[in-house]
PDB file of N, CA and C in Angstrom:
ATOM      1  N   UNK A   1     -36.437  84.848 -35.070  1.00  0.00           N
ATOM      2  CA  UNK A   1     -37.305  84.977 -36.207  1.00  0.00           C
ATOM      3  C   UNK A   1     -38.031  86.321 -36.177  1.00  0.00           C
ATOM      4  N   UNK A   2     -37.190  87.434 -35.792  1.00  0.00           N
ATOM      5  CA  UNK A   2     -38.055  88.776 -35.849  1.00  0.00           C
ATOM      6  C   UNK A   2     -37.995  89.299 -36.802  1.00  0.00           C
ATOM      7  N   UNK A   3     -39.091  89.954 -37.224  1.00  0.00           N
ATOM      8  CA  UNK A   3     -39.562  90.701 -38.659  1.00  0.00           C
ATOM      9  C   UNK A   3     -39.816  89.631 -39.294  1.00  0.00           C
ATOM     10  N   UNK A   4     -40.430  88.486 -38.978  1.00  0.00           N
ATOM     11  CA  UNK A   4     -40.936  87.471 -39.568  1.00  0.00           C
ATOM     12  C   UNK A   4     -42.741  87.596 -39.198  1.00  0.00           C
ATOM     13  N   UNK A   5     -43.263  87.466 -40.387  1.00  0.00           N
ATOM     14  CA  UNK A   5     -44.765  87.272 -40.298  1.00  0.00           C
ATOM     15  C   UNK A   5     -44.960  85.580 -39.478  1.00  0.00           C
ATOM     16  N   UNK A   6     -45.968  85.801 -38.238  1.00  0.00           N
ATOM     17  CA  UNK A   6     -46.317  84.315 -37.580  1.00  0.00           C
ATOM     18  C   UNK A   6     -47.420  84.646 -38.106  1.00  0.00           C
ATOM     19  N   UNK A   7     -48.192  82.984 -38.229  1.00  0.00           N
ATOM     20  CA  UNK A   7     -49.781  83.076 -38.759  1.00  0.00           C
ATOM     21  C   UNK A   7     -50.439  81.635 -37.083  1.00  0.00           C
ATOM     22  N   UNK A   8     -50.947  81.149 -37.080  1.00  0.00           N
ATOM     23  CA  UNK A   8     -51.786  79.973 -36.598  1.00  0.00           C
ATOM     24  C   UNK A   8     -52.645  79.341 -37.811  1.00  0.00           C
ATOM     25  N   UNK A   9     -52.453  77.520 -37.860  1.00  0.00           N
ATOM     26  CA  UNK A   9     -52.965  76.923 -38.519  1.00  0.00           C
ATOM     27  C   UNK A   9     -53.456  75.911 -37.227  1.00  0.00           C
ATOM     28  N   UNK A  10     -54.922  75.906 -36.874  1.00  0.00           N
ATOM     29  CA  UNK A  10     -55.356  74.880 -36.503  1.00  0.00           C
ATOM     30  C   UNK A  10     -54.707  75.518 -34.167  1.00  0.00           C
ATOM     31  N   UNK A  11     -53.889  74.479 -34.120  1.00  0.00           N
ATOM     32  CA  UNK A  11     -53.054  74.694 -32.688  1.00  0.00           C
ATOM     33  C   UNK A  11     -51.865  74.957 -32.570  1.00  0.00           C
ATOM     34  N   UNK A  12     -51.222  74.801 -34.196  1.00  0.00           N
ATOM     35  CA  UNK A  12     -50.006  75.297 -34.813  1.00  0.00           C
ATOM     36  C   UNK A  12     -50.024  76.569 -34.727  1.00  0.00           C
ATOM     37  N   UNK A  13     -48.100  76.771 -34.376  1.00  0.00           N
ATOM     38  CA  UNK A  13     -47.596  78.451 -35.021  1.00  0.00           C
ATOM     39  C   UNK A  13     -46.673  78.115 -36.258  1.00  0.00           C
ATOM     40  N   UNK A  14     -46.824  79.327 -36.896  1.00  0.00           N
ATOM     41  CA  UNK A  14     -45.623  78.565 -38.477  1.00  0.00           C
ATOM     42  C   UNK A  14     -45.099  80.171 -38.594  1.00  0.00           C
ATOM     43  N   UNK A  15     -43.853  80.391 -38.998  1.00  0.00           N
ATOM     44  CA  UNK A  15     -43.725  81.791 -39.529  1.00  0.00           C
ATOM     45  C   UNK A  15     -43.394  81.333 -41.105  1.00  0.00           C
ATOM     46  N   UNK A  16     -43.628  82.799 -41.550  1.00  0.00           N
ATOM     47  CA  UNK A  16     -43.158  82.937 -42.881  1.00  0.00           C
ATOM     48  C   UNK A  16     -42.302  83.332 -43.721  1.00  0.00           C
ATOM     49  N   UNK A  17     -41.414  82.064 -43.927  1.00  0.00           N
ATOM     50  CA  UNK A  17     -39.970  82.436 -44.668  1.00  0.00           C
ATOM     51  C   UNK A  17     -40.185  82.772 -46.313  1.00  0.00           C
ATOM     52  N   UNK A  18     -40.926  82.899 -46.814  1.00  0.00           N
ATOM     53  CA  UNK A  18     -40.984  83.430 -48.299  1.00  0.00           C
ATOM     54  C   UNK A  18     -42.580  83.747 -48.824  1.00  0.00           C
ATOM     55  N   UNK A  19     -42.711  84.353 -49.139  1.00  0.00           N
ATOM     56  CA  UNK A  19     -43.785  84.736 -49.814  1.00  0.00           C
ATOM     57  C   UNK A  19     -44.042  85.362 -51.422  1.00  0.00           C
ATOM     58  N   UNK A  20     -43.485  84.699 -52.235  1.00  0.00           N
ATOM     59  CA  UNK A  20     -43.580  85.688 -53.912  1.00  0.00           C
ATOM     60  C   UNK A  20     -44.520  86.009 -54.162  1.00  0.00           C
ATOM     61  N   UNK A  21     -44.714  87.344 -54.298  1.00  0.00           N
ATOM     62  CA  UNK A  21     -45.382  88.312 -54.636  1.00  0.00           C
ATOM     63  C   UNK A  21     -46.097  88.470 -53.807  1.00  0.00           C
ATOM     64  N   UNK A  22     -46.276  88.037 -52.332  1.00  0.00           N
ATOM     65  CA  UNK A  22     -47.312  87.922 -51.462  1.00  0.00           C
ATOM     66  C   UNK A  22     -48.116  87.199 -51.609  1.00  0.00           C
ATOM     67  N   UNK A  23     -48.422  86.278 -52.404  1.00  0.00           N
ATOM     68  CA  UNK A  23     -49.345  85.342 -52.534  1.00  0.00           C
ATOM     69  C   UNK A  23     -50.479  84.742 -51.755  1.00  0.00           C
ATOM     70  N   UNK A  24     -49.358  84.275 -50.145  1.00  0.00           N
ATOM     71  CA  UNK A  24     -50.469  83.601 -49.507  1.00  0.00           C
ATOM     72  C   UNK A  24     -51.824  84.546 -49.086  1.00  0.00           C
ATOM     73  N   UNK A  25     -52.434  83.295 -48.906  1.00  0.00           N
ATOM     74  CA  UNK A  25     -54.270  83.973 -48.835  1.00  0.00           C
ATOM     75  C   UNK A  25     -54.519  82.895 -47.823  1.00  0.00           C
ATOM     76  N   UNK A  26     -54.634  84.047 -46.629  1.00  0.00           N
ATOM     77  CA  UNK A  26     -55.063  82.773 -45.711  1.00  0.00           C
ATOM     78  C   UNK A  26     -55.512  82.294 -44.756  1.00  0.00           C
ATOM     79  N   UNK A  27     -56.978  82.654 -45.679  1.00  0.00           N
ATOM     80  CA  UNK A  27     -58.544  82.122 -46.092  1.00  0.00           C
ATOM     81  C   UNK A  27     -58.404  80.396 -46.719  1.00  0.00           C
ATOM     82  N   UNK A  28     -57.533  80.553 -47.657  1.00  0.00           N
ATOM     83  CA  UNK A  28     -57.538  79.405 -48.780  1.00  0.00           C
ATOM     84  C   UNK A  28     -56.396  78.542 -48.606  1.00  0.00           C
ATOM     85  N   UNK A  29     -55.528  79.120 -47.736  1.00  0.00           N
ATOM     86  CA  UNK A  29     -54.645  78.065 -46.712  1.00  0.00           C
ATOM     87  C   UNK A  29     -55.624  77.236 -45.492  1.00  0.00           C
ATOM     88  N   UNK A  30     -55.742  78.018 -44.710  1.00  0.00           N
ATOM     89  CA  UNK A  30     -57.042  77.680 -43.602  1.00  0.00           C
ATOM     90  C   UNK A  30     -58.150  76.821 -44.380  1.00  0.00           C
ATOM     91  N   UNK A  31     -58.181  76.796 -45.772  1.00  0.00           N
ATOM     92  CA  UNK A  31     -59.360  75.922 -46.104  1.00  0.00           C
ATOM     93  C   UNK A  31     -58.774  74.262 -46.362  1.00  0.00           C
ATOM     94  N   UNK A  32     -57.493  74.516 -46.987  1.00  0.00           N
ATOM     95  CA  UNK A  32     -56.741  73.368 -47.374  1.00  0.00           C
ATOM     96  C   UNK A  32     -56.191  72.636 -46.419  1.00  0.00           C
ATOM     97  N   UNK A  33     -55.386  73.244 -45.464  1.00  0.00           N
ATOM     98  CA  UNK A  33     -54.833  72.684 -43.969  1.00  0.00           C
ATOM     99  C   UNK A  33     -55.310  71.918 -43.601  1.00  0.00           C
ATOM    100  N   UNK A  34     -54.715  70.110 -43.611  1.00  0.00           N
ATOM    101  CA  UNK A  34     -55.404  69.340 -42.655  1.00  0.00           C
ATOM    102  C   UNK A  34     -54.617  69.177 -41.756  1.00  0.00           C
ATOM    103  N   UNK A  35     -54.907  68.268 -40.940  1.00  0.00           N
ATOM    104  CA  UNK A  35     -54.031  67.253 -40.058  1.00  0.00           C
ATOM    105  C   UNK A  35     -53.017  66.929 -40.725  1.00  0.00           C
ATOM    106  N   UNK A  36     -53.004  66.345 -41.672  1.00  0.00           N
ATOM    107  CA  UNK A  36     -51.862  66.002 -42.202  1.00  0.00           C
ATOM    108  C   UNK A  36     -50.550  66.250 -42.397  1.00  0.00           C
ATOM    109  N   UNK A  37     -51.015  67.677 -42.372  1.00  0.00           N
ATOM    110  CA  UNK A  37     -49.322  68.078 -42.396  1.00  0.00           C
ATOM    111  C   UNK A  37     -48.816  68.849 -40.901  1.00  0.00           C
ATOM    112  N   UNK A  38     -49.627  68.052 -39.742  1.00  0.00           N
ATOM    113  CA  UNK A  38     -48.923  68.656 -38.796  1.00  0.00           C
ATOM    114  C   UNK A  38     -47.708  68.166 -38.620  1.00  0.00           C
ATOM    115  N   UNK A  39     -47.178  66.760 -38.461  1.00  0.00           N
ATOM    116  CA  UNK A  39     -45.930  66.035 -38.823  1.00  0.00           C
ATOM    117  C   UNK A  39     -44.495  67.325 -39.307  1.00  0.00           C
ATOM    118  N   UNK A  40     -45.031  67.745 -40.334  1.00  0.00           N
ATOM    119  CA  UNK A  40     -43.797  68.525 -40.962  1.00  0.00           C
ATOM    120  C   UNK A  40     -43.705  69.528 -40.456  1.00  0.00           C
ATOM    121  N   UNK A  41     -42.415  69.911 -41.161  1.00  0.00           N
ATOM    122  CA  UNK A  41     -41.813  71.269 -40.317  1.00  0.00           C
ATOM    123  C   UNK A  41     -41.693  72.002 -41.160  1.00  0.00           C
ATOM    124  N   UNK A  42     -42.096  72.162 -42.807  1.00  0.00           N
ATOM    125  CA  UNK A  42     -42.654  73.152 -43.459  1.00  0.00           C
ATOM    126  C   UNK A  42     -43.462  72.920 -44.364  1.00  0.00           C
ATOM    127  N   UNK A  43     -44.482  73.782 -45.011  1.00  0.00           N
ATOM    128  CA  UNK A  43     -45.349  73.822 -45.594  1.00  0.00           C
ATOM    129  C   UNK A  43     -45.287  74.421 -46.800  1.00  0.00           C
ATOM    130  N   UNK A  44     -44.890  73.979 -48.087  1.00  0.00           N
ATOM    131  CA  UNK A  44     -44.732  74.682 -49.329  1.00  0.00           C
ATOM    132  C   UNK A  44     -46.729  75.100 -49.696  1.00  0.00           C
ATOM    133  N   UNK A  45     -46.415  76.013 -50.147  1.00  0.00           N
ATOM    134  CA  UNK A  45     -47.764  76.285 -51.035  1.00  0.00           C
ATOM    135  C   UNK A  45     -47.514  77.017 -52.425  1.00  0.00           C
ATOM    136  N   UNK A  46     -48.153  76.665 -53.371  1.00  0.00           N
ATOM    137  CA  UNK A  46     -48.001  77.051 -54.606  1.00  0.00           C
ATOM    138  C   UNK A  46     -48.742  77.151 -55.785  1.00  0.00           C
ATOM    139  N   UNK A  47     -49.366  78.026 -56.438  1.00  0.00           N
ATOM    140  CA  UNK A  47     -50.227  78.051 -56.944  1.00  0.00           C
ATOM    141  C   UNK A  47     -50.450  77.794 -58.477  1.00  0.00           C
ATOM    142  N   UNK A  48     -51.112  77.462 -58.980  1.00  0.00           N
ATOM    143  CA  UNK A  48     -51.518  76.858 -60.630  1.00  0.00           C
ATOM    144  C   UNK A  48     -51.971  77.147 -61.240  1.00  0.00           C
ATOM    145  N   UNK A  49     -52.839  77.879 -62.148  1.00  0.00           N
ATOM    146  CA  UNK A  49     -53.908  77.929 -62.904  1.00  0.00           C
ATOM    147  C   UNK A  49     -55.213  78.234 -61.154  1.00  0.00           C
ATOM    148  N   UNK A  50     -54.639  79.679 -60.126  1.00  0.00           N
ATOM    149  CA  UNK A  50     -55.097  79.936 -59.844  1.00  0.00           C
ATOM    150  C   UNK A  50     -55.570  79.199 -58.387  1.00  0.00           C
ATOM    151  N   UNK A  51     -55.174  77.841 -58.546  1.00  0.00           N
ATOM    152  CA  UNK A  51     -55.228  76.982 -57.536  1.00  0.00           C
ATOM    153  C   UNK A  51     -54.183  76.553 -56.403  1.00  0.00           C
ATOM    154  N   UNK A  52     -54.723  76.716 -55.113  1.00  0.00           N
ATOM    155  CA  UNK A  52     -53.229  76.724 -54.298  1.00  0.00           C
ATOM    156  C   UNK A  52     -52.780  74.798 -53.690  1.00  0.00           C
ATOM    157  N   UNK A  53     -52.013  74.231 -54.079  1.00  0.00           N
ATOM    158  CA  UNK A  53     -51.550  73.179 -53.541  1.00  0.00           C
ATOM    159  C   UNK A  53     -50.435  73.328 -52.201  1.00  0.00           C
ATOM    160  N   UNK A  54     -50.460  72.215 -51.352  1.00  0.00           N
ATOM    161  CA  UNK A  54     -49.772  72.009 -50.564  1.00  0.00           C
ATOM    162  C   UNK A  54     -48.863  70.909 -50.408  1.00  0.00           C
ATOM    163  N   UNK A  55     -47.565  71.218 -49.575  1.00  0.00           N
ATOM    164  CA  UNK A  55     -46.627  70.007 -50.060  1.00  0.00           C
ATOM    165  C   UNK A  55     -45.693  70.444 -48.532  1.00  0.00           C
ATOM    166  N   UNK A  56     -45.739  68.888 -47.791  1.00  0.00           N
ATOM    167  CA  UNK A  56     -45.049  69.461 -46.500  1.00  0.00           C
ATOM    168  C   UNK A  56     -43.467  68.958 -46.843  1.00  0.00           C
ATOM    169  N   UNK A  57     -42.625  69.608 -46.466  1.00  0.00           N
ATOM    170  CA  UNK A  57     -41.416  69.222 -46.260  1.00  0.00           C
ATOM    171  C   UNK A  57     -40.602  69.235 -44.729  1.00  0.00           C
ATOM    172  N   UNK A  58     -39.669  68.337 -44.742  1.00  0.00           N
ATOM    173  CA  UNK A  58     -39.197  68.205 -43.331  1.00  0.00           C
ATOM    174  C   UNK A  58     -37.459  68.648 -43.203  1.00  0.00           C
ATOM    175  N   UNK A  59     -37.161  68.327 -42.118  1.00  0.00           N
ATOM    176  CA  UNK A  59     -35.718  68.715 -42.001  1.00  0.00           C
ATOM    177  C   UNK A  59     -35.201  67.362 -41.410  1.00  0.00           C
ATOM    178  N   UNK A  60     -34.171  66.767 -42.010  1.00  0.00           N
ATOM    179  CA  UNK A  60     -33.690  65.528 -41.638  1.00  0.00           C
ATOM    180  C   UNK A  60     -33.605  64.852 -40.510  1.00  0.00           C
ATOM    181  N   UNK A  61     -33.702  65.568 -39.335  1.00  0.00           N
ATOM    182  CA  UNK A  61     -34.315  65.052 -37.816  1.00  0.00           C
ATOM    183  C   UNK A  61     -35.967  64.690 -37.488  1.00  0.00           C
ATOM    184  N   UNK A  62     -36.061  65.221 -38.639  1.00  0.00           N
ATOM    185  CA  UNK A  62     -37.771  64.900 -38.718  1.00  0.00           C
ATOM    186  C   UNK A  62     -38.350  63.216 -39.031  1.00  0.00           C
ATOM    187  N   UNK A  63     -38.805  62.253 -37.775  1.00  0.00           N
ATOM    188  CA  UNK A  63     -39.317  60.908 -38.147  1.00  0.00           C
ATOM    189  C   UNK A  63     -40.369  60.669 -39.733  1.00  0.00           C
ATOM    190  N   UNK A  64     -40.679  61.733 -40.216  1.00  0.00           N
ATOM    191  CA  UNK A  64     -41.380  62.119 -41.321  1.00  0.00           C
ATOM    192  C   UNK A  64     -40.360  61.735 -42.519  1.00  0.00           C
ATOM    193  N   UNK A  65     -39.105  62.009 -42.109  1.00  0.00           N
ATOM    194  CA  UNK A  65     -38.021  62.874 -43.379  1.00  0.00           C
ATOM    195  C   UNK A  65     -38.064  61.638 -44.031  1.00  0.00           C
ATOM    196  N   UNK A  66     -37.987  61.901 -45.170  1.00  0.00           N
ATOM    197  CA  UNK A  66     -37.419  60.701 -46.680  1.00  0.00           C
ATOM    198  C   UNK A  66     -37.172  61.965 -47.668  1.00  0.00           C
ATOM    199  N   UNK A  67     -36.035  61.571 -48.674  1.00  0.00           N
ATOM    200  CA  UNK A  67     -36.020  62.035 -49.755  1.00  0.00           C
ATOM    201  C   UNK A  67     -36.991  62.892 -50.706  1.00  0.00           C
ATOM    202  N   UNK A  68     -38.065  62.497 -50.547  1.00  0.00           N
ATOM    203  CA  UNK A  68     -38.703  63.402 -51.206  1.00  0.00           C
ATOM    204  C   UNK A  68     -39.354  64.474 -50.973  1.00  0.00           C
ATOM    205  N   UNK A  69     -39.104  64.333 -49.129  1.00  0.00           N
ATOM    206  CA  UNK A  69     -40.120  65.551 -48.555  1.00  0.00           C
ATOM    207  C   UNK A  69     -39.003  65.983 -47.667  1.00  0.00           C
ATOM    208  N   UNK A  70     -37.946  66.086 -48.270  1.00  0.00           N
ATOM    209  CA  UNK A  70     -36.180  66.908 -47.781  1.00  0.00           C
ATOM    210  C   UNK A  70     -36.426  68.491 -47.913  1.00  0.00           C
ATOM    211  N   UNK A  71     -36.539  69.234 -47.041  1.00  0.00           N
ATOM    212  CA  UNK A  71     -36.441  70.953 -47.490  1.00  0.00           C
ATOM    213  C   UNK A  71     -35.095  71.200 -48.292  1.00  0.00           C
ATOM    214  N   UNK A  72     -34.143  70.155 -48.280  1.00  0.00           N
ATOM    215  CA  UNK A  72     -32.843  71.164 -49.398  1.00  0.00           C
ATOM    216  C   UNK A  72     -33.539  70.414 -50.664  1.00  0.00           C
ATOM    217  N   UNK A  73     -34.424  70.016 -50.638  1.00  0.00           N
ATOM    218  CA  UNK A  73     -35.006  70.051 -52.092  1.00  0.00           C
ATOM    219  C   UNK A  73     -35.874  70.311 -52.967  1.00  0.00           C
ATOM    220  N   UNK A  74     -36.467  71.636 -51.808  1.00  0.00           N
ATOM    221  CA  UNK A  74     -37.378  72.507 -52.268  1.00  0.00           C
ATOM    222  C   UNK A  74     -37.477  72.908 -53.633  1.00  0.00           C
ATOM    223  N   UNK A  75     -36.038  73.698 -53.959  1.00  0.00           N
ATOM    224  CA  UNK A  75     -36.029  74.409 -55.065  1.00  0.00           C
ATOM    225  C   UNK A  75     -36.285  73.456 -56.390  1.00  0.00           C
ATOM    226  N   UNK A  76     -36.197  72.045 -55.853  1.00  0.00           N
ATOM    227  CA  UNK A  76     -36.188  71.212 -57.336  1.00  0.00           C
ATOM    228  C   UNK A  76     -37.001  70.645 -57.599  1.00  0.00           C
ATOM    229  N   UNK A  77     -38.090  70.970 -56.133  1.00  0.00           N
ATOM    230  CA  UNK A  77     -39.698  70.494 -56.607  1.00  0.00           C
ATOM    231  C   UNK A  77     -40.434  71.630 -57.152  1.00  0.00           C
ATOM    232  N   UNK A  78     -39.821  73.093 -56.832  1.00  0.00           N
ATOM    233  CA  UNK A  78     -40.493  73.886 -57.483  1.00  0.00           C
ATOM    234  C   UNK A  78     -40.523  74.086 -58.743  1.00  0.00           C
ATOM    235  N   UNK A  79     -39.383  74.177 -59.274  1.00  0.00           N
ATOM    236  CA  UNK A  79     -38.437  73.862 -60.477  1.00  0.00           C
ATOM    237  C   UNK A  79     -38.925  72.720 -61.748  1.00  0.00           C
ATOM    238  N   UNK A  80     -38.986  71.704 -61.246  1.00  0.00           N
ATOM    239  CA  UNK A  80     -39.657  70.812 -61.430  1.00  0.00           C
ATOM    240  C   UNK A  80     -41.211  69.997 -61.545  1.00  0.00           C
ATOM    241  N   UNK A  81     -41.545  70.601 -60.582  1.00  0.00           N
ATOM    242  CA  UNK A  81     -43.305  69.871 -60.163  1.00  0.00           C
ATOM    243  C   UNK A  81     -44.258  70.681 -60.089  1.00  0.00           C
ATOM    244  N   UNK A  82     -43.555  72.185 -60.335  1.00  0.00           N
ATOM    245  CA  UNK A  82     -44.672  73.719 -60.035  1.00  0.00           C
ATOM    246  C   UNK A  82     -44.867  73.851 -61.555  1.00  0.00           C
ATOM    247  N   UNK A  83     -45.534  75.321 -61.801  1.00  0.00           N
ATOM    248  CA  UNK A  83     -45.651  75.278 -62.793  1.00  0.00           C
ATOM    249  C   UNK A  83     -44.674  77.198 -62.649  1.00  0.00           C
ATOM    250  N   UNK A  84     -44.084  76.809 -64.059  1.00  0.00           N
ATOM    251  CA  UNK A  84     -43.286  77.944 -64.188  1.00  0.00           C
ATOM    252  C   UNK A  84     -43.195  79.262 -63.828  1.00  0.00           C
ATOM    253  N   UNK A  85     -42.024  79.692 -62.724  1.00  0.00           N
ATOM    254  CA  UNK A  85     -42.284  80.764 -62.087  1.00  0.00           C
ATOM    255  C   UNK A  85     -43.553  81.036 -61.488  1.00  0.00           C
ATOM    256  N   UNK A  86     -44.264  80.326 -60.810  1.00  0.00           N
ATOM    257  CA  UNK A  86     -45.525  80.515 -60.226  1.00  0.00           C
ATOM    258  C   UNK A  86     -45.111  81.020 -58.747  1.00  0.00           C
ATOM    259  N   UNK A  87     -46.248  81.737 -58.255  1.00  0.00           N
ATOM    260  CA  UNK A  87     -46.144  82.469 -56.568  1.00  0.00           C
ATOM    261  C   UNK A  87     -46.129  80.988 -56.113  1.00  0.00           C
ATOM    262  N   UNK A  88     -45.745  81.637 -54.783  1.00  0.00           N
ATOM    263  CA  UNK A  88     -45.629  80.509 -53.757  1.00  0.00           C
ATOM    264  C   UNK A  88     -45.339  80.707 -52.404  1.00  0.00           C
ATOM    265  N   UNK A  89     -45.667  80.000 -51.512  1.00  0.00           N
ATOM    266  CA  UNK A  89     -45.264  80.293 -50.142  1.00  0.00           C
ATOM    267  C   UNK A  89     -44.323  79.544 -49.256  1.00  0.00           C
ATOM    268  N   UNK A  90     -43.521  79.757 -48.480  1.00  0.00           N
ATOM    269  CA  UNK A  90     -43.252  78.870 -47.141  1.00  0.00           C
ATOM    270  C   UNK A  90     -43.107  78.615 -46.013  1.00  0.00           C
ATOM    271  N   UNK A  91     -43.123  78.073 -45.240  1.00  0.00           N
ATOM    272  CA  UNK A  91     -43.803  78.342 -43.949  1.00  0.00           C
ATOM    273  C   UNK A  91     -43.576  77.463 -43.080  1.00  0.00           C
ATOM    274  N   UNK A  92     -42.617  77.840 -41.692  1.00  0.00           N
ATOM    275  CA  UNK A  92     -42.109  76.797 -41.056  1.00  0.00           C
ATOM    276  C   UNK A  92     -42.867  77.023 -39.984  1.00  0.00           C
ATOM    277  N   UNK A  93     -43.300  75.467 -39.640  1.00  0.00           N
ATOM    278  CA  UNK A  93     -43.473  75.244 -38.049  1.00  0.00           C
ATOM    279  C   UNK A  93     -42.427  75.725 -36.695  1.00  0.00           C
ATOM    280  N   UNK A  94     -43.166  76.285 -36.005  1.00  0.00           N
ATOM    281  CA  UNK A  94     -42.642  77.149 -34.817  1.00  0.00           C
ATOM    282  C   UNK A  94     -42.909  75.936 -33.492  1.00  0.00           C
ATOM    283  N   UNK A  95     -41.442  75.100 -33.291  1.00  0.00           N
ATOM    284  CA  UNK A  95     -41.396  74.536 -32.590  1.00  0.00           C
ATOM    285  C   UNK A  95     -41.627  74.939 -30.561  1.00  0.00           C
ATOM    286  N   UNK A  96     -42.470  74.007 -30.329  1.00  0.00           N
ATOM    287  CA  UNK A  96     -42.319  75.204 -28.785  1.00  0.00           C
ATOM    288  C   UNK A  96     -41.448  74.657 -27.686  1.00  0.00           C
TER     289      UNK A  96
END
């Protein structure tokens, strides 16, 4: 994963596989981040009317994984559940 941006969330490492337009801010990741999504093994973020949401997705070895939180189905929640062409981020957990 070199020439990949790593960040820390919490005791987590995650690098960063996409960023449109550079988006993430993260101040306002670090504010949203709970516990909750330590479980997953990536972290969509995406923004709205200015507002950043979070949405974890997993990879099918993941005890987490179901259908709806599948990473090959990223593109069809963005597509779908974002709001049009909006920035966004993603961000995988850095297994140790």
């Amino acid at each position: 994963m070199k020439n990949k941006k790593e960040i820390q969330l919490e005791n987590n490492n995650y690098v960063v596989l996409e960023n449109k337009n550079d988006c993430l801010n993260m101040e306002e990741l670090k504010n949203k981040y709970t516990d909750y999504f330590i479980d997953y093994d990536y972290i969509l973020g995406d923004y709205a009317y200015n507002k950043l949401r979070l949405k974890g997705f997993c990879d099918k070895i993941n005890k987490k994984f179901n259908n709806i939180n599948d990473i090959n189905t990223k593109d069809e929640y963005l597509k779908d559940l974002c709001a049009y062409q909006c920035n966004y981020f993603l961000i995988k957990k850095i297994k140790k």
